[in-house]
Protein backbone atom coordinates (compact mmCIF):
# COMPACT_ATOMS: atom_id res chain seq x y z
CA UNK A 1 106.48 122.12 84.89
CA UNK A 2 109.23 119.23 84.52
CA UNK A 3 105.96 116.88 85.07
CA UNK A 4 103.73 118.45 82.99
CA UNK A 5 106.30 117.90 80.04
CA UNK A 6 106.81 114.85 80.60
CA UNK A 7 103.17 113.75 80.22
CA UNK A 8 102.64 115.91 76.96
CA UNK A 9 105.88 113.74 75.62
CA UNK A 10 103.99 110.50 76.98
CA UNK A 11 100.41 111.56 75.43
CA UNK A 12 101.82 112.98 71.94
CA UNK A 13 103.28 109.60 71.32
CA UNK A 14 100.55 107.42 72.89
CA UNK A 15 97.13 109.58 72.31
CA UNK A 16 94.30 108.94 73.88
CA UNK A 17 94.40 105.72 75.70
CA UNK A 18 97.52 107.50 77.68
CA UNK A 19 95.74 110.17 78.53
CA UNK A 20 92.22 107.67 79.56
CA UNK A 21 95.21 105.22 81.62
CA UNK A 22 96.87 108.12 83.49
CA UNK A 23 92.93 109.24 84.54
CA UNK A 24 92.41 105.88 85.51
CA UNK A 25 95.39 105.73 88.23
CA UNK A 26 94.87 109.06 89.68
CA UNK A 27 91.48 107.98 90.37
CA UNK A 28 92.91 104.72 91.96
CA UNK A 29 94.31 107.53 94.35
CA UNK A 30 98.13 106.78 93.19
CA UNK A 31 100.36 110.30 93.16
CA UNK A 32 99.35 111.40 89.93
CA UNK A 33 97.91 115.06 90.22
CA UNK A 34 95.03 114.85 88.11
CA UNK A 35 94.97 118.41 87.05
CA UNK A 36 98.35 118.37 85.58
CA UNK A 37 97.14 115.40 83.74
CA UNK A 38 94.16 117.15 82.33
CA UNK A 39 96.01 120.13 81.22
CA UNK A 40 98.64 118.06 79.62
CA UNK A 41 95.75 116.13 77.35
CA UNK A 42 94.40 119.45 76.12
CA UNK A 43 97.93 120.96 75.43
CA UNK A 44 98.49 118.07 73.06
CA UNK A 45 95.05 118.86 71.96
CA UNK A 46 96.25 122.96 71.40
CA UNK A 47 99.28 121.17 69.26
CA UNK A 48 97.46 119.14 66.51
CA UNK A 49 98.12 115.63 68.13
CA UNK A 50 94.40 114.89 68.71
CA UNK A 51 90.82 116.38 68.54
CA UNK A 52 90.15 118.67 71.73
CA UNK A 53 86.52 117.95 71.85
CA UNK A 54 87.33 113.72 72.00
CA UNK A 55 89.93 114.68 74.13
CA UNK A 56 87.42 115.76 76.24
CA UNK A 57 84.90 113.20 76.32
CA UNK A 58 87.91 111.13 77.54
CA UNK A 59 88.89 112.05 79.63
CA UNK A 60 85.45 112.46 81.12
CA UNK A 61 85.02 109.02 80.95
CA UNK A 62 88.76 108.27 82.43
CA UNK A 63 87.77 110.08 85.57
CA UNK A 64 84.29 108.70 86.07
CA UNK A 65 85.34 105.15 85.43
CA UNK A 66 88.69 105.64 88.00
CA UNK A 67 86.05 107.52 90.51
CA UNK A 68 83.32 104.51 90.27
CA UNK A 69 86.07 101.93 90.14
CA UNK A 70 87.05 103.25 93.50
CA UNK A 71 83.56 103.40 94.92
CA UNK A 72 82.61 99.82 93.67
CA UNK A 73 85.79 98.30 95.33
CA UNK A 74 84.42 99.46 98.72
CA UNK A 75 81.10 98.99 98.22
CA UNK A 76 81.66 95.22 97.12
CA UNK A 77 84.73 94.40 99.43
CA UNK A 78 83.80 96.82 102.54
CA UNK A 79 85.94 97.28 105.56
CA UNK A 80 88.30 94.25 104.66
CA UNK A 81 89.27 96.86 101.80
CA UNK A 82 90.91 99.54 104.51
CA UNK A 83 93.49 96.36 105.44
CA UNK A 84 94.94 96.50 101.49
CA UNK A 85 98.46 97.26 101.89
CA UNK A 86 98.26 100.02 99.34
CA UNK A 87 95.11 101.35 100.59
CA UNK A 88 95.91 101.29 103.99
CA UNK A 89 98.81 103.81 102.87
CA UNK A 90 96.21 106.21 101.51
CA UNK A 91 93.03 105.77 104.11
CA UNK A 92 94.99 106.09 107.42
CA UNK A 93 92.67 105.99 110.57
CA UNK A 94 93.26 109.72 111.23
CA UNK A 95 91.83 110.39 107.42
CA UNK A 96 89.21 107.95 108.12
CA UNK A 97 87.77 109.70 111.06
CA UNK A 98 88.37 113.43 108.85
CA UNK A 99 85.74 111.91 105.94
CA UNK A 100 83.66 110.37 108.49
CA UNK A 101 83.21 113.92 109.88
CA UNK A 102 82.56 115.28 106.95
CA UNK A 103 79.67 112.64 106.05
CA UNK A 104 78.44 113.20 109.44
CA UNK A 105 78.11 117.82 108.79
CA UNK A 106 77.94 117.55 105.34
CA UNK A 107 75.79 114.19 104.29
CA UNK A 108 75.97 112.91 100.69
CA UNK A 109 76.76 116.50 99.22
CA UNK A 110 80.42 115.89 100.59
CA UNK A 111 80.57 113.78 97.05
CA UNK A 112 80.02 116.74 95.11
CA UNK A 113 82.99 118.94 96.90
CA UNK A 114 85.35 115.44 96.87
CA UNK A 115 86.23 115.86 93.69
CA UNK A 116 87.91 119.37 94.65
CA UNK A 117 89.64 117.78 97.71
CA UNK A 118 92.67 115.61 96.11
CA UNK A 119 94.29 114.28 99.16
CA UNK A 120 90.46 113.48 100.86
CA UNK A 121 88.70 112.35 97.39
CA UNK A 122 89.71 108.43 97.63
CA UNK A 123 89.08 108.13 100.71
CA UNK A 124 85.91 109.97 100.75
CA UNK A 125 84.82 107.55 97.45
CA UNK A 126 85.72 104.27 99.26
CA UNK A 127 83.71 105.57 102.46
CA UNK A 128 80.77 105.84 100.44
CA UNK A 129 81.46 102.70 99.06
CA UNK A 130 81.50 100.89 102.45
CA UNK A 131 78.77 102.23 104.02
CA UNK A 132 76.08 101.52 101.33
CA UNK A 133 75.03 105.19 102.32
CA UNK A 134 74.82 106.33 98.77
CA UNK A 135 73.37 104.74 95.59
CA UNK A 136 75.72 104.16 92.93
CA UNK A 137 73.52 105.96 90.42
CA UNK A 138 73.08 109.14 93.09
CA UNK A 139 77.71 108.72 93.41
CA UNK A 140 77.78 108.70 89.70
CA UNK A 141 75.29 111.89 89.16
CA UNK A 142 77.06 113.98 92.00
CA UNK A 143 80.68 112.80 90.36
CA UNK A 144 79.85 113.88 86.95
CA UNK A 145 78.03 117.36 88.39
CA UNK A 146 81.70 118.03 89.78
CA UNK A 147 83.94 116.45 86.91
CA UNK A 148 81.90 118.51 84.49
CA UNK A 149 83.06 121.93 86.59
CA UNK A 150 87.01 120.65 86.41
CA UNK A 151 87.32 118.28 83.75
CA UNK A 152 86.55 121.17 80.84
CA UNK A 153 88.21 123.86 82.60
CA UNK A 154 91.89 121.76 82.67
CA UNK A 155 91.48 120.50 79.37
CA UNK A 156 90.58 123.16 77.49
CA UNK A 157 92.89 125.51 79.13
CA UNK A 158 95.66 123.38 78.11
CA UNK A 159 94.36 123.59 74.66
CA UNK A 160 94.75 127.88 74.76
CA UNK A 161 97.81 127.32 76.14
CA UNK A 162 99.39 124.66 73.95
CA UNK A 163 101.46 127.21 72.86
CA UNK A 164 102.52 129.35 75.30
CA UNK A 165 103.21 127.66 78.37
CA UNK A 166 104.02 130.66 80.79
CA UNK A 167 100.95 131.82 80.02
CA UNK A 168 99.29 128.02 80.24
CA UNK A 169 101.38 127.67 84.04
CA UNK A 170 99.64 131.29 85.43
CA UNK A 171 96.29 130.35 84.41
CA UNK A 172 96.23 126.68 85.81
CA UNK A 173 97.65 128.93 89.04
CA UNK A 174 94.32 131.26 89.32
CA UNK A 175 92.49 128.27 88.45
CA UNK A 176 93.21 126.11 91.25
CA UNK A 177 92.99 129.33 93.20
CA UNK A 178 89.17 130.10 91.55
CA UNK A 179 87.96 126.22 92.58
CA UNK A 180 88.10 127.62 96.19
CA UNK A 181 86.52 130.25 95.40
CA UNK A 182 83.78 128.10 93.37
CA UNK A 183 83.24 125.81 96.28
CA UNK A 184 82.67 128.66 98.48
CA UNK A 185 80.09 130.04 97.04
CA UNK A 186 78.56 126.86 96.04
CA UNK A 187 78.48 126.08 100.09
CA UNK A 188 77.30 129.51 100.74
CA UNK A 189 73.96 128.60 97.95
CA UNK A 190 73.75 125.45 99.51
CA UNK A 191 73.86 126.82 103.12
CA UNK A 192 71.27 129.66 102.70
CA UNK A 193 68.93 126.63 100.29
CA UNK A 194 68.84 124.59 103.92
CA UNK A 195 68.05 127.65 105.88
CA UNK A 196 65.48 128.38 103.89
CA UNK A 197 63.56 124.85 103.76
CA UNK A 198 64.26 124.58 107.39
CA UNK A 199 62.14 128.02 107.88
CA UNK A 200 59.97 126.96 105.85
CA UNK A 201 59.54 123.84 107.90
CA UNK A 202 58.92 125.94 111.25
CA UNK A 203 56.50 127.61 109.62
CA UNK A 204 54.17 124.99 108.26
């Protein structure tokens, strides 16, 4: 709460290049939860100190631009990247060998569900980056599939809200809580979708 009105104080007085700055470092993976940033652009939205709808596209482009940033950086400078004293403190070996997991069960959809998984989403995004697994175009279609799911939902909750901030604080609660419950049935789809081709396949 004492964060989140902090950054509404920040983005009434600075508008929209706050907001597209804040998006910027969360997607640089510095502890900035990106949510609570969201939320905050579309309260100040909900109180007359800027258009929700540009508000929106915004921030849309804040988080795609800090997400591709990201992914460029390890794509151009590689493994030399993980020895970058602040990214070393985010992309410890343990969390290296977690995402590599992942890439390994999950393949290139693991991009799509990143963007629900704050403290694996950097690393995950430089990983792809490094091993020039993944076209950029493919990491920027997958990236906006999921920022279009969150990025709406945050900001124009915090535009209902704007005015009732009890209200705003249980919603954003069941929200985080109905992502998990988004991405779970999203697996299931995708789950049952393989099954299917791969009968399919036996078949033929």
């Amino acid at each position: 709460m004492e964060l989140l009105e902090r950054l509404i104080t920040i983005f009434a007085q600075n508008g929209y290049l706050a907001v597209f700055l804040a998006l910027m470092i969360c997607g640089l993976g510095l502890p900035l939860p990106e949510d609570v940033v969201l939320i905050a652009g579309g309260v100040i939205s909900g109180l007359g100190f800027a258009n929700v709808h540009i508000m929106f596209a915004v921030c849309m482009g804040g988080v795609l631009i800090g997400d591709c940033a990201i992914f460029l950086l390890g794509h151009h400078y590689g493994k030399r990247m993980m020895r970058w004293r602040l990214v070393a403190r985010i992309f410890t070996p343990k969390r290296y060998a977690q995402v590599q997991e992942k890439f390994h069960r999950y393949g290139n959809h693991v991009l799509f569900f990143a963007r629900f998984l704050p403290g694996l989403r950097v690393p995950i995004y430089i990983t792809a980056g490094i091993s020039h697994r993944v076209s950029t175009q493919r990491f920027l279609l997958l990236d906006t599939m999921a920022a279009l799911i969150s990025v709406p939902l945050w900001v124009y909750l915090g535009f209902l809200g704007a005015n009732n901030r009890q209200w705003l604080l249980e919603w954003a609660y069941r929200g985080r809580h109905g992502f998990w419950l988004l991405i779970a049935a999203v697996v299931i789809v995708v789950l049952l979708t393989w099954w299917r081709h791969k009968q399919r396949m036996k078949k033929s």
